[in-house]
PDB file of N, CA and C in Angstrom:
ATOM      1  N   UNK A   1       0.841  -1.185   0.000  1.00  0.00           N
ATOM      2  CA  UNK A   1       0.000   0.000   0.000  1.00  0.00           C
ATOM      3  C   UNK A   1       0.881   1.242   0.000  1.00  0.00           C
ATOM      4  N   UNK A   2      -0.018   2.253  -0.945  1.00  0.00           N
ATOM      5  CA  UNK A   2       1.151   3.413  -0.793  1.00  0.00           C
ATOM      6  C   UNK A   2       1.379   4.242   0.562  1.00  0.00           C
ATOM      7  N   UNK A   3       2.191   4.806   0.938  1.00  0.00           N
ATOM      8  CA  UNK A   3       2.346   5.632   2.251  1.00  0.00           C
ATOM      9  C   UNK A   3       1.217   6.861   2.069  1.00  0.00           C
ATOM     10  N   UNK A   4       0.827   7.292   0.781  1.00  0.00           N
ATOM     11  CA  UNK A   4       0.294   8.501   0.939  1.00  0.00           C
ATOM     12  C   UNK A   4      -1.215   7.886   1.026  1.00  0.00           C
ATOM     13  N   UNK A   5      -1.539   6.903   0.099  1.00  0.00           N
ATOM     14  CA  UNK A   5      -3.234   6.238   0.344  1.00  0.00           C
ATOM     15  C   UNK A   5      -3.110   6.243   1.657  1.00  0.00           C
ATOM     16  N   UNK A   6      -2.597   5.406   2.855  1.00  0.00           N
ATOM     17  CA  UNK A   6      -2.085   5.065   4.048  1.00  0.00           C
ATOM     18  C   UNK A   6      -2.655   6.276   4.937  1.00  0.00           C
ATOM     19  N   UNK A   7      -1.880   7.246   4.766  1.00  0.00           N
ATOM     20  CA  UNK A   7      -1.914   8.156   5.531  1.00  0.00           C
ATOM     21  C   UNK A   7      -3.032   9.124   5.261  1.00  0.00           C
ATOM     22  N   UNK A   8      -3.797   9.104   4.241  1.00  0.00           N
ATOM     23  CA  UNK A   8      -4.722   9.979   3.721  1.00  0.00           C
ATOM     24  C   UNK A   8      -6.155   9.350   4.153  1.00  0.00           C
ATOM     25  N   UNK A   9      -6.262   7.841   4.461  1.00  0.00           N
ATOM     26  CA  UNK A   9      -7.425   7.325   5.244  1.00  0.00           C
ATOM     27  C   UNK A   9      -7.914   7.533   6.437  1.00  0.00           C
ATOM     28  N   UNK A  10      -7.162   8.321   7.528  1.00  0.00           N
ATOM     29  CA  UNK A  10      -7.233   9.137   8.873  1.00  0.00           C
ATOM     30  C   UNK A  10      -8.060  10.088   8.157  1.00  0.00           C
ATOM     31  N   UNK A  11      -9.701  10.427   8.708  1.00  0.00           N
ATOM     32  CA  UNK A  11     -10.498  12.009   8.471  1.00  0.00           C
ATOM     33  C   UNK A  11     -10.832  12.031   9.597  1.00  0.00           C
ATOM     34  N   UNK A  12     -11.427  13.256   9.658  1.00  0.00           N
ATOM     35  CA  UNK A  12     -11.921  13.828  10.359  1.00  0.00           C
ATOM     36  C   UNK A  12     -13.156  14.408   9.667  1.00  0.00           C
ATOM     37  N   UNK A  13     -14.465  14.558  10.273  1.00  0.00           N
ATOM     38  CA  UNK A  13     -15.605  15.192   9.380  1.00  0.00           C
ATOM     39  C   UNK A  13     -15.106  14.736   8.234  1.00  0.00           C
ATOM     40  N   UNK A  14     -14.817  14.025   7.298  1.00  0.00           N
ATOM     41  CA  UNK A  14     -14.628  14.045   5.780  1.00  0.00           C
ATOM     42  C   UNK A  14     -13.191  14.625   5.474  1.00  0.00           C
ATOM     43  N   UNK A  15     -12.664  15.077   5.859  1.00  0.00           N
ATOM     44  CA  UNK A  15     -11.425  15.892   5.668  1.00  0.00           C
ATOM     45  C   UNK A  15      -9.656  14.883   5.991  1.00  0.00           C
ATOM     46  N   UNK A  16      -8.919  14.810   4.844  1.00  0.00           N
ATOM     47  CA  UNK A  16      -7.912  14.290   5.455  1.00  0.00           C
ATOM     48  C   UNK A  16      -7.383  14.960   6.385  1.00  0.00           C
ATOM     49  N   UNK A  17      -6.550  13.929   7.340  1.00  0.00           N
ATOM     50  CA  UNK A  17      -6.213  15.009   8.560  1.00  0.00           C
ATOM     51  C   UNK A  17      -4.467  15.442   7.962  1.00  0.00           C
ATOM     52  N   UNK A  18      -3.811  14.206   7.072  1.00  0.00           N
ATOM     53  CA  UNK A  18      -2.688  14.354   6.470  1.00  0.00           C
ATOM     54  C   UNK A  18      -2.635  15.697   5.387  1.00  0.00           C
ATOM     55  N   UNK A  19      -3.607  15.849   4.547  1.00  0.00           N
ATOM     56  CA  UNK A  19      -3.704  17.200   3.583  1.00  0.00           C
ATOM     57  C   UNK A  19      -3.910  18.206   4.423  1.00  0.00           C
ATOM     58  N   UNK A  20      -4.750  18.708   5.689  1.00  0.00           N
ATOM     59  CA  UNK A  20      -4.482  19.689   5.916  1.00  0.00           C
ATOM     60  C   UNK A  20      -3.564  19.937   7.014  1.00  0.00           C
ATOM     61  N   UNK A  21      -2.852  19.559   7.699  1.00  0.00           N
ATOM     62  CA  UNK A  21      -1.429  19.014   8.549  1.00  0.00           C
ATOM     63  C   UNK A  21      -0.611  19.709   7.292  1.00  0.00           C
ATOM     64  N   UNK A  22      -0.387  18.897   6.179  1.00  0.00           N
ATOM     65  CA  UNK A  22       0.561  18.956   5.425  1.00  0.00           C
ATOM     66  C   UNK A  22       0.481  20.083   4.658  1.00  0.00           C
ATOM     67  N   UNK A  23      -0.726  21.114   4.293  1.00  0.00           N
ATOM     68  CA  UNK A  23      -0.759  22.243   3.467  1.00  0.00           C
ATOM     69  C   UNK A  23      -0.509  23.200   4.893  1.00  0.00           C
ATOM     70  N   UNK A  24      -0.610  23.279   5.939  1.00  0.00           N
ATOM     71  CA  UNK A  24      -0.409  24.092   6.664  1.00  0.00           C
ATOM     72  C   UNK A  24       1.031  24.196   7.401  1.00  0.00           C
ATOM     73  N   UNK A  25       2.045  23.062   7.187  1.00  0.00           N
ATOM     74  CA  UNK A  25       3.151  23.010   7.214  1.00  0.00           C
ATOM     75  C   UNK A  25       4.153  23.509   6.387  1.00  0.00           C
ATOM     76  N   UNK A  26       3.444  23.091   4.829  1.00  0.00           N
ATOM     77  CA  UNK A  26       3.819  23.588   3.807  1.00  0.00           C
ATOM     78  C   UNK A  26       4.274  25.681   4.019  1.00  0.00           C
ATOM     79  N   UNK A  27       2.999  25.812   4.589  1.00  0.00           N
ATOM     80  CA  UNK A  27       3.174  27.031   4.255  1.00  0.00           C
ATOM     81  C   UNK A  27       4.024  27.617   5.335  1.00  0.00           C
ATOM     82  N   UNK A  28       3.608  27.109   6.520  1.00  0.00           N
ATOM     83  CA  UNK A  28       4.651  27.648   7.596  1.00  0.00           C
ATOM     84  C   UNK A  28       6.417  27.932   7.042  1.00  0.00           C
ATOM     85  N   UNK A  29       6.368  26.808   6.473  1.00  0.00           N
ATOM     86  CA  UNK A  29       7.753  26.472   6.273  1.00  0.00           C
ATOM     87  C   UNK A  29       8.060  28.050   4.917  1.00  0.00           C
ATOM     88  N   UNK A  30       7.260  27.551   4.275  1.00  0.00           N
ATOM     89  CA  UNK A  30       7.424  28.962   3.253  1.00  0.00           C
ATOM     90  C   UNK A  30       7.708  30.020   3.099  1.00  0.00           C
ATOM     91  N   UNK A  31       6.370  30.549   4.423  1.00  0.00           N
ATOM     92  CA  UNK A  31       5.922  32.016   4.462  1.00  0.00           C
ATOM     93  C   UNK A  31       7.502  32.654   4.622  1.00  0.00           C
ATOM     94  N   UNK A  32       8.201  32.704   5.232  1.00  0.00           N
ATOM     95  CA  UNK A  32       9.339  33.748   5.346  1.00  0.00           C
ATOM     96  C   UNK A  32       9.550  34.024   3.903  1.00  0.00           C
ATOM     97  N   UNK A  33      10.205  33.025   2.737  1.00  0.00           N
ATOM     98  CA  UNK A  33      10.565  33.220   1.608  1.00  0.00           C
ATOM     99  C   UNK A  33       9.334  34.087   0.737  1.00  0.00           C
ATOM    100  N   UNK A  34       7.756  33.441   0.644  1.00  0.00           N
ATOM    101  CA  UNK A  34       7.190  33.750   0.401  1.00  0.00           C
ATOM    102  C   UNK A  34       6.907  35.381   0.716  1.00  0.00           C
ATOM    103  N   UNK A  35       7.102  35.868   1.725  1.00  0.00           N
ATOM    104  CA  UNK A  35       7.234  37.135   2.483  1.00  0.00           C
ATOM    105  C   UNK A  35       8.184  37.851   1.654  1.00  0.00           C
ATOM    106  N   UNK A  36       9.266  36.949   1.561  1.00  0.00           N
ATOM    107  CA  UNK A  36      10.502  38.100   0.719  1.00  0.00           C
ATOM    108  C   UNK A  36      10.302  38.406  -0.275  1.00  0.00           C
ATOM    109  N   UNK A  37       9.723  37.267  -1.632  1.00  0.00           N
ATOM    110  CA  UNK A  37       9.244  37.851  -2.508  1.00  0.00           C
ATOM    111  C   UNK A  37       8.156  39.057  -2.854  1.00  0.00           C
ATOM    112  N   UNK A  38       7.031  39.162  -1.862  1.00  0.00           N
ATOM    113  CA  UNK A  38       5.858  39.772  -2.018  1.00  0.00           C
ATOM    114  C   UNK A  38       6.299  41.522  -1.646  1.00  0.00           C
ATOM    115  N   UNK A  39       7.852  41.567  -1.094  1.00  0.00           N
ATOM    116  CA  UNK A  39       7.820  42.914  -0.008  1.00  0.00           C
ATOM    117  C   UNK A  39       8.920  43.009  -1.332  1.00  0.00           C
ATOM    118  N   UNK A  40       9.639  42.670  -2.411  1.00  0.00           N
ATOM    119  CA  UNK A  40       9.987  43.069  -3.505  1.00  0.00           C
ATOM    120  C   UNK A  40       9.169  43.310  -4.022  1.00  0.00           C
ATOM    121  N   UNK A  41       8.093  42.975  -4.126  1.00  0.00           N
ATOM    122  CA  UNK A  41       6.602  43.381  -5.400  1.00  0.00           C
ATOM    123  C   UNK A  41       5.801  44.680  -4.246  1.00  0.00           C
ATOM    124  N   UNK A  42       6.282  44.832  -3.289  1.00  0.00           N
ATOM    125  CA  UNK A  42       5.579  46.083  -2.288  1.00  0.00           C
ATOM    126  C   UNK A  42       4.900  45.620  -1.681  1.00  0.00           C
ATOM    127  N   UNK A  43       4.453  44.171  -1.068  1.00  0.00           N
ATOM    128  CA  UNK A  43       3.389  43.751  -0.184  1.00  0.00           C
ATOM    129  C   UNK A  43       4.014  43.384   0.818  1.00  0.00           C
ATOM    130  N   UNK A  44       3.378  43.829   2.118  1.00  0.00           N
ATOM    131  CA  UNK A  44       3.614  43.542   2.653  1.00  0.00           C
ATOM    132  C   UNK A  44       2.471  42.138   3.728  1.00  0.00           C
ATOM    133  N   UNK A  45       3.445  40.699   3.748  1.00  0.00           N
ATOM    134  CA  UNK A  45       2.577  40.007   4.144  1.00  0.00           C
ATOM    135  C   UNK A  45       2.841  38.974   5.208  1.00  0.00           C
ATOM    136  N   UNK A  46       2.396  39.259   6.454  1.00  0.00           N
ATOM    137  CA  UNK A  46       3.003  38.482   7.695  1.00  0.00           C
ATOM    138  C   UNK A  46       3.054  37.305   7.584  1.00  0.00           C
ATOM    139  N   UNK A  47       3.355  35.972   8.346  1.00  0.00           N
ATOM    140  CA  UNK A  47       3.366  34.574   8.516  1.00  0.00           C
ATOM    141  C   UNK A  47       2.122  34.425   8.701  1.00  0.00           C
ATOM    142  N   UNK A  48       1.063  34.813  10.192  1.00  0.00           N
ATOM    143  CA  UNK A  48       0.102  34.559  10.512  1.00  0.00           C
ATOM    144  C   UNK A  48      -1.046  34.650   8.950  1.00  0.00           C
ATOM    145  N   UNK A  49      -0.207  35.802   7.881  1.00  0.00           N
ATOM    146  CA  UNK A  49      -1.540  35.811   6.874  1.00  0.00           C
ATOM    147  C   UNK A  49      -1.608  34.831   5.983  1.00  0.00           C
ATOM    148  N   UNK A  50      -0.401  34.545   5.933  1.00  0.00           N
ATOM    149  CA  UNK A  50       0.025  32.831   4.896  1.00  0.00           C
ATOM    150  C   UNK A  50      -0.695  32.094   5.532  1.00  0.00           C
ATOM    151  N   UNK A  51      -1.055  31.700   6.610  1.00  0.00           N
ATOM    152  CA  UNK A  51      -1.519  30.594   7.652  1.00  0.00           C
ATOM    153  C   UNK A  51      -3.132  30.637   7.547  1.00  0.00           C
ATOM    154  N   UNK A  52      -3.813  32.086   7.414  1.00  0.00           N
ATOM    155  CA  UNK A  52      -4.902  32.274   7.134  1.00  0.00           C
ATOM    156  C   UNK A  52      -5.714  31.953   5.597  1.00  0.00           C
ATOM    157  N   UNK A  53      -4.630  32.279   5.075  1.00  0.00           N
ATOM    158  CA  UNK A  53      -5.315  32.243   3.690  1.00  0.00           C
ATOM    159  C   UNK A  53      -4.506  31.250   3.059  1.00  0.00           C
ATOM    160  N   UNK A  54      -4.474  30.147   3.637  1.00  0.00           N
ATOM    161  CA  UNK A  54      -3.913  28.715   3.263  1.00  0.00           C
ATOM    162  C   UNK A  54      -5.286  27.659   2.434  1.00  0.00           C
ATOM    163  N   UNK A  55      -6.368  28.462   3.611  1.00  0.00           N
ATOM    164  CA  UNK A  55      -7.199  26.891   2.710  1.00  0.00           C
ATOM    165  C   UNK A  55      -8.050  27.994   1.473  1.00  0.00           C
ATOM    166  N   UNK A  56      -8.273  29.196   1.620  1.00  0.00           N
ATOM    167  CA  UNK A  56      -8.937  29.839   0.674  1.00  0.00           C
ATOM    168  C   UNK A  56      -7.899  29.922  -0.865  1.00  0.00           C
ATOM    169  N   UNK A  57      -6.969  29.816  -0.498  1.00  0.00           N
ATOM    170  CA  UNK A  57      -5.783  29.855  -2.005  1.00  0.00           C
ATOM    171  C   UNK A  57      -6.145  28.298  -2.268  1.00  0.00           C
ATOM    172  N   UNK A  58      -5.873  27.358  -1.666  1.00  0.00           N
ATOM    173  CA  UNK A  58      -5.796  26.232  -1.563  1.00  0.00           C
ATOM    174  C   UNK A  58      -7.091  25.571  -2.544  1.00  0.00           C
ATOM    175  N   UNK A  59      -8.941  26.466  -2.124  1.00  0.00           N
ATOM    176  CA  UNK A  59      -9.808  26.005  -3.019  1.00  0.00           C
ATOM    177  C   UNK A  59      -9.733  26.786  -4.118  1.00  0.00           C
ATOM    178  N   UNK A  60      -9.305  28.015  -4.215  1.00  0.00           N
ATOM    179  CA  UNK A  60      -9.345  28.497  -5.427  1.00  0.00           C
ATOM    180  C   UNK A  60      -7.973  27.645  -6.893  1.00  0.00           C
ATOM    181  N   UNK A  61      -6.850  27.244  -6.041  1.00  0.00           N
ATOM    182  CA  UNK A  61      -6.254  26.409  -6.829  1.00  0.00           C
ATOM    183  C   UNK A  61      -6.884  25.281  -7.405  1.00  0.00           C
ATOM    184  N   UNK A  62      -7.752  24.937  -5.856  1.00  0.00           N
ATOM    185  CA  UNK A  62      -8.213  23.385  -7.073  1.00  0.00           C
ATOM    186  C   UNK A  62      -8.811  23.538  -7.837  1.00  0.00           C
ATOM    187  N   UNK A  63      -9.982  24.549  -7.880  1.00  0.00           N
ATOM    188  CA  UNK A  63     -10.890  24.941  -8.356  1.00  0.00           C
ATOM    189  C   UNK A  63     -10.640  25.315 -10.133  1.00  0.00           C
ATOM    190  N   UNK A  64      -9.046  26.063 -10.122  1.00  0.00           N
ATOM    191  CA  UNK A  64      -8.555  26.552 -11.324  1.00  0.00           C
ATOM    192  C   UNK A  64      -8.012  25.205 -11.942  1.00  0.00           C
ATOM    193  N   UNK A  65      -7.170  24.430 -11.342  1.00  0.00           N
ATOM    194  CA  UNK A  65      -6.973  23.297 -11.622  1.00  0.00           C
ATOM    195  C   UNK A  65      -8.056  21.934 -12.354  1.00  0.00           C
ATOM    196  N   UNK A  66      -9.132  22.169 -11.509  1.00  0.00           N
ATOM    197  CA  UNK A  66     -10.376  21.180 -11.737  1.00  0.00           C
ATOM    198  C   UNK A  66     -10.197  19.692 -10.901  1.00  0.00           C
ATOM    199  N   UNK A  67      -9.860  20.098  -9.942  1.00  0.00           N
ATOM    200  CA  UNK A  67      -9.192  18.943  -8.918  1.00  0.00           C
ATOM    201  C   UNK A  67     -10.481  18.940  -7.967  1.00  0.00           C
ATOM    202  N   UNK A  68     -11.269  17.828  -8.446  1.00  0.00           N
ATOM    203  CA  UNK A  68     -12.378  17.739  -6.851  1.00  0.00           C
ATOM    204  C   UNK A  68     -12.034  17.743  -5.621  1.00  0.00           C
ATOM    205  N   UNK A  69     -12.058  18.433  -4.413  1.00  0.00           N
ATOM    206  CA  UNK A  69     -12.078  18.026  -3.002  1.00  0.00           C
ATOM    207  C   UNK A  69     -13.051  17.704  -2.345  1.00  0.00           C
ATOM    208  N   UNK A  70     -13.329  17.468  -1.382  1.00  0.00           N
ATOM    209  CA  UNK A  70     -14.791  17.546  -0.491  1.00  0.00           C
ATOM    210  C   UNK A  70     -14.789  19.180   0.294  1.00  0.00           C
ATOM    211  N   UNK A  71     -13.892  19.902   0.400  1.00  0.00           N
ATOM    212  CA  UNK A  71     -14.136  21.315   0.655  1.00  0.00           C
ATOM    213  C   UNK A  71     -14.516  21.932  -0.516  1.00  0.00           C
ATOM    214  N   UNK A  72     -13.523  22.050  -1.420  1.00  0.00           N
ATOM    215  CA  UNK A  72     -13.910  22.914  -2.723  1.00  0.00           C
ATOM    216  C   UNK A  72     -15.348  22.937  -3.347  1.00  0.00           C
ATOM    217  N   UNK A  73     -15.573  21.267  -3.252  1.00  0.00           N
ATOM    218  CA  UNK A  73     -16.871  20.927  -3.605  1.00  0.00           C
ATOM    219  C   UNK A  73     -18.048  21.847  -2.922  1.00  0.00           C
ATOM    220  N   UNK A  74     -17.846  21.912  -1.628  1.00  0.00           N
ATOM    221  CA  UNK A  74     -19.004  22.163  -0.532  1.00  0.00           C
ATOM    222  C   UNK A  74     -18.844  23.574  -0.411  1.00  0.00           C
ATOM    223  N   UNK A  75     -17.890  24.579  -0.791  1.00  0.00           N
ATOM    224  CA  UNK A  75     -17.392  25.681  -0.810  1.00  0.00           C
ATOM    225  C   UNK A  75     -18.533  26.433  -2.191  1.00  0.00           C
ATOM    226  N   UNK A  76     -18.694  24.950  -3.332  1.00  0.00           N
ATOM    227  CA  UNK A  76     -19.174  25.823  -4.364  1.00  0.00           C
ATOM    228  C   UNK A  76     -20.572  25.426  -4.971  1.00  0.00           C
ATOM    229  N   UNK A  77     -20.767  24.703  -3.646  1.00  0.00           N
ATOM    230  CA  UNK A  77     -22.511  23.685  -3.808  1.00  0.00           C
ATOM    231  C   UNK A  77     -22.980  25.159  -3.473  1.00  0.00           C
ATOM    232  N   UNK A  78     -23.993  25.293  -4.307  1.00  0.00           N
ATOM    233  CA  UNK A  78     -24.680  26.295  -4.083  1.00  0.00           C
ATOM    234  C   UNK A  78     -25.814  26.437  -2.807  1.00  0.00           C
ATOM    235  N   UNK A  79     -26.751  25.227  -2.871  1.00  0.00           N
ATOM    236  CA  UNK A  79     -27.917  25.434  -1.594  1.00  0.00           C
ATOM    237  C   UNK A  79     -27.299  24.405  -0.306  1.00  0.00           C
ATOM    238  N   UNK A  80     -26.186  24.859  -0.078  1.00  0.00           N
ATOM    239  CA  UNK A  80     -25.990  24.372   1.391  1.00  0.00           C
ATOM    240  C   UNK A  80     -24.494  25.154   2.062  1.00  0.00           C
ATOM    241  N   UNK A  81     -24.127  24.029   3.178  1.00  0.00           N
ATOM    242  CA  UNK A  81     -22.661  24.167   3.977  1.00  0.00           C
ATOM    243  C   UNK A  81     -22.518  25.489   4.001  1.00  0.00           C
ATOM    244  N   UNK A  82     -23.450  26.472   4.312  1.00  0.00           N
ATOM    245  CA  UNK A  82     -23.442  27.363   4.618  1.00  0.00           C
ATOM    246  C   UNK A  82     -22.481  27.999   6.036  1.00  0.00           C
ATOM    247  N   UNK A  83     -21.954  26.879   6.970  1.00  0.00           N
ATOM    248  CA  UNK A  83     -20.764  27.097   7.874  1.00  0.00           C
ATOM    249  C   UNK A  83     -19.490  27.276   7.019  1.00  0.00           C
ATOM    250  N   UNK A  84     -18.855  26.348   6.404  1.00  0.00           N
ATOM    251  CA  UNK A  84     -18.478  26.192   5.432  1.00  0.00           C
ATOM    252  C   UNK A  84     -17.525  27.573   4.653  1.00  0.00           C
ATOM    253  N   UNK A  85     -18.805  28.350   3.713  1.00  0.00           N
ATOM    254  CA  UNK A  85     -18.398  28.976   3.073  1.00  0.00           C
ATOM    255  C   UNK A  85     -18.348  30.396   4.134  1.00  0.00           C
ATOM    256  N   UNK A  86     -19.004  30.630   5.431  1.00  0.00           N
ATOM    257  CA  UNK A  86     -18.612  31.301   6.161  1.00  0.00           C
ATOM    258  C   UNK A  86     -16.992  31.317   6.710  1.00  0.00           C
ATOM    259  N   UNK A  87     -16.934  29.962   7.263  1.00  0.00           N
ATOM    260  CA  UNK A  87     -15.662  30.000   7.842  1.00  0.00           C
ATOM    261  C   UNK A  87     -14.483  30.124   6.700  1.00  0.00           C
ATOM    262  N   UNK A  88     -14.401  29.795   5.703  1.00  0.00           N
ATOM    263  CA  UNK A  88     -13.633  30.127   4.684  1.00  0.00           C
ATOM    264  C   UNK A  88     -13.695  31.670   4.375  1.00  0.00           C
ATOM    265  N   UNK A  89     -14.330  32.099   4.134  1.00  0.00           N
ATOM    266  CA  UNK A  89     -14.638  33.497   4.076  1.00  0.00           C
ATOM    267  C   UNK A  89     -14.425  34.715   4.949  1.00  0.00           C
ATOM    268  N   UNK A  90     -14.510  33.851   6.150  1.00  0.00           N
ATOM    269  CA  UNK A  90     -14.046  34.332   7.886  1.00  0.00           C
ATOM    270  C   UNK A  90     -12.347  34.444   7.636  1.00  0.00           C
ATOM    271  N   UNK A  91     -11.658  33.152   7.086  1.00  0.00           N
ATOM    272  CA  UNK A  91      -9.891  33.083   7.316  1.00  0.00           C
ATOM    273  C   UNK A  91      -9.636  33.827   5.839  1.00  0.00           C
ATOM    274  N   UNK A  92     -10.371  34.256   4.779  1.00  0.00           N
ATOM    275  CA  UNK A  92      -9.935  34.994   4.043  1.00  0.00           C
ATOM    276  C   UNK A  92      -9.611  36.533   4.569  1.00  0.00           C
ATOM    277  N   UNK A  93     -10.611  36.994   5.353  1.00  0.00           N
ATOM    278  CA  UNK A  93     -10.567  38.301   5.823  1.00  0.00           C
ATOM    279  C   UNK A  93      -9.693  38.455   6.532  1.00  0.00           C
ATOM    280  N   UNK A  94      -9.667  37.253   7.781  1.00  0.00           N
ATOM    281  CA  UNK A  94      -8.780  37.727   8.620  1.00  0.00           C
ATOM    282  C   UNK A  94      -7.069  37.394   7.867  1.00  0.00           C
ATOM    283  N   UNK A  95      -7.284  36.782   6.579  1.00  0.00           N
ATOM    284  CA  UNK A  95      -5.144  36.743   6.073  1.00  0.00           C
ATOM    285  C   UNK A  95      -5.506  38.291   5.188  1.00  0.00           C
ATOM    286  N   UNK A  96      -6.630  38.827   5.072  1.00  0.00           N
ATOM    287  CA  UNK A  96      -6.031  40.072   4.175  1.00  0.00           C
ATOM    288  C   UNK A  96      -6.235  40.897   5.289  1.00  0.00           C
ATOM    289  N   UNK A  97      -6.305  41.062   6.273  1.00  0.00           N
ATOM    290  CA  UNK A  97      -6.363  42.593   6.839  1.00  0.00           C
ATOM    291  C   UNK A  97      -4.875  42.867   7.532  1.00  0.00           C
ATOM    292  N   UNK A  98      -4.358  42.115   7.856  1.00  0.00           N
ATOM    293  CA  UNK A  98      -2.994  42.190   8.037  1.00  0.00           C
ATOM    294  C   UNK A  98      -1.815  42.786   6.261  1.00  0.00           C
ATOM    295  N   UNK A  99      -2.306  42.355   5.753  1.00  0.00           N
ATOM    296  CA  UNK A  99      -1.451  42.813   4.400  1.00  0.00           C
ATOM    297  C   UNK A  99      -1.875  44.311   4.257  1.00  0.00           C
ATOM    298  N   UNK A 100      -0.056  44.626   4.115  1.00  0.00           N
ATOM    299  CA  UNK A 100      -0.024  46.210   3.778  1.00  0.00           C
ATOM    300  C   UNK A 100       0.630  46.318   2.338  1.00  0.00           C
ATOM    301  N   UNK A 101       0.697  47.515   2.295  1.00  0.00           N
ATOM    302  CA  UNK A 101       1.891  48.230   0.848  1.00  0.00           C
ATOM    303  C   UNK A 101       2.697  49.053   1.426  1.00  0.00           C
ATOM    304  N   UNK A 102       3.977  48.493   1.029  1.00  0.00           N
ATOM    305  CA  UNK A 102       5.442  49.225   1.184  1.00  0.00           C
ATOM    306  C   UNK A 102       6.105  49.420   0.317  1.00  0.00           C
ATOM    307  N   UNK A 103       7.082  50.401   0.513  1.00  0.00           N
ATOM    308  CA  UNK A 103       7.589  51.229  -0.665  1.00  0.00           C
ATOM    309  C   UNK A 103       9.107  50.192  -0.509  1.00  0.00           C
ATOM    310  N   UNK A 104       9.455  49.596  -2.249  1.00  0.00           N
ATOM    311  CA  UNK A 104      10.216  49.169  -2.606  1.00  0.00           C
ATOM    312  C   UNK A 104      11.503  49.644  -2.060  1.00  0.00           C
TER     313      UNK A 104
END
């Protein structure tokens, strides 16, 4: 069996617990670099906002991609999961209100 099938059969509510562990590590690990690039382009963008707007980048990728999830999905079902598209919508706000503009 593969390690990643393996490890991707642990959910929670429907949700692997390994994909979002692992996209939120991902970014931890990032954000500094990620940071350096964005404050060359004039943005300014903390760690905590990478951390926030991890799963909202995250459905809009799959989404551009065409990659089904069980979030993305429920994010874009129209008559329901109305928690859902709140709380997503909730960690979008709170990763942009921290982002500023600084002068190159």
């Amino acid at each position: 069996m593969n390690i990643f099938i393996w490890l991707r059969q642990f959910r929670v509510a429907g949700y692997a617990i390994f994909d979002l562990t692992a996209s939120f590590l991902v970014v931890y690990f990032l954000a500094p670099y990620l940071t350096k690039l964005f404050r060359k382009l004039g943005v300014a963008i903390p760690r905590s906002s990478w951390l926030f707007l991890t799963l909202p980048i995250a459905i809009i990728v799959h989404k551009i991609f065409g990659i089904s999830t069980p979030l993305t999905e429920q994010f874009f079902f129209l008559d329901g999961f109305i928690s859902i598209k709140i709380f997503v919508l909730l960690l979008l706000v709170m990763g942009l209100k921290d982002i500023r503009l600084v002068k190159r």
